[in-house]
N, C-alpha and C. Protein backbone atom coordinates (compact mmCIF):
# COMPACT_ATOMS: atom_id res chain seq x y z
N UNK A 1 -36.98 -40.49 30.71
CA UNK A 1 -37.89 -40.58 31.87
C UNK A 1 -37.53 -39.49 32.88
N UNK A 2 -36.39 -39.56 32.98
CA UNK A 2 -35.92 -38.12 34.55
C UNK A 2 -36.10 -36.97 33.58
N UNK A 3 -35.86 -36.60 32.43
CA UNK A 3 -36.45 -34.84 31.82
C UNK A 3 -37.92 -35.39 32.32
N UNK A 4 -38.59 -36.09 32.13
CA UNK A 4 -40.30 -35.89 32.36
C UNK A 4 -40.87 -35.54 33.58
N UNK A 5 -39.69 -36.52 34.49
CA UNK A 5 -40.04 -36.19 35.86
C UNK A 5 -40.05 -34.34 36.48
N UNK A 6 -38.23 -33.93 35.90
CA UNK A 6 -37.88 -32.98 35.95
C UNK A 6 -38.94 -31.65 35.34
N UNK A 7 -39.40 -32.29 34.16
CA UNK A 7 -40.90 -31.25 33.69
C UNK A 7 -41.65 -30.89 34.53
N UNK A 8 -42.30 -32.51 35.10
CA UNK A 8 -43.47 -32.28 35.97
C UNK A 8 -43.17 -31.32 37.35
N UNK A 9 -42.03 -31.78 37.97
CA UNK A 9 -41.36 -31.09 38.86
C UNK A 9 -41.36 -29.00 38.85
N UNK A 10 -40.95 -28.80 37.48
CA UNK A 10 -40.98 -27.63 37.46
C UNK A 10 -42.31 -27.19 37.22
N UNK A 11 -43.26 -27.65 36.67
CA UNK A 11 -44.73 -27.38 36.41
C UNK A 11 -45.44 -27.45 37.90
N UNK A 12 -45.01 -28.50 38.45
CA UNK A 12 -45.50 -28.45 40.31
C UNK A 12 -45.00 -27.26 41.21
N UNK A 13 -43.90 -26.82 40.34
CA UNK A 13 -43.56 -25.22 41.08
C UNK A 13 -43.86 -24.18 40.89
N UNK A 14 -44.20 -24.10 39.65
CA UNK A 14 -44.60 -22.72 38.92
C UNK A 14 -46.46 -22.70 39.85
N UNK A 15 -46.78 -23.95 39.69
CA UNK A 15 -48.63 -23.75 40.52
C UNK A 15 -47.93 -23.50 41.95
N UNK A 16 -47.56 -23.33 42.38
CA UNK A 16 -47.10 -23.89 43.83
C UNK A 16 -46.70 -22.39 44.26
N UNK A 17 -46.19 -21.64 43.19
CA UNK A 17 -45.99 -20.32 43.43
C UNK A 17 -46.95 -19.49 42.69
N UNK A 18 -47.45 -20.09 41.93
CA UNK A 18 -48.57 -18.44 41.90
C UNK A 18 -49.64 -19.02 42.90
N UNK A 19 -49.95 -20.22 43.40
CA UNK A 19 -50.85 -20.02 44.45
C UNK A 19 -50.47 -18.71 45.45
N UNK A 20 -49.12 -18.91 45.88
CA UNK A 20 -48.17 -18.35 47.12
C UNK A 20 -48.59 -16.99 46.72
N UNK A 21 -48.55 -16.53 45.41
CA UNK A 21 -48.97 -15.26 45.40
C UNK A 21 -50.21 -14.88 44.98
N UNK A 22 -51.46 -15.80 44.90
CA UNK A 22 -52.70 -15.39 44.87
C UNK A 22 -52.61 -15.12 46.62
N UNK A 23 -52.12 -15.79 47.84
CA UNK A 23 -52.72 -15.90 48.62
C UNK A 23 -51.66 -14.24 49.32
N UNK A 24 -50.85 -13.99 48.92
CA UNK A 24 -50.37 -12.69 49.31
C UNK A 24 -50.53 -11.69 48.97
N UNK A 25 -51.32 -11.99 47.20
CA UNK A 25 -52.25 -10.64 47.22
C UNK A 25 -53.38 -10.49 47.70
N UNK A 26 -54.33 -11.48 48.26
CA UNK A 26 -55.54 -11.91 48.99
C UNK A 26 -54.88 -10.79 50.93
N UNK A 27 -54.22 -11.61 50.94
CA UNK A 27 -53.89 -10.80 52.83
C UNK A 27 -53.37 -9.49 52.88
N UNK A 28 -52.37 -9.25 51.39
CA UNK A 28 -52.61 -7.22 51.17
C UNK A 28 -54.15 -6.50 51.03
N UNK A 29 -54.58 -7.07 50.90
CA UNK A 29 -56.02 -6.65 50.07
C UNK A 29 -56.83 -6.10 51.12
N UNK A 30 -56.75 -7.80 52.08
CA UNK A 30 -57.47 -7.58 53.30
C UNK A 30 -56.79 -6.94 54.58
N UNK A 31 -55.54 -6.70 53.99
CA UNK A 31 -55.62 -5.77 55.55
C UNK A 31 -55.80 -3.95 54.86
């Protein structure tokens, strides 16, 4: 059960950071 949690956990980070960098190539773009 805690590896599954620990999965989901790292899968909630990996989205969590390429959002972070859709949104920092979005504000290079625009300035």
């Amino acid at each position: 059960m805690r590896a599954e949690i620990e999965i989901k956990n790292l899968d909630h980070l990996g989205l969590v950071a390429g959002l972070i960098d859709e949104l920092e190539i979005e504000s290079i773009v625009n300035e």
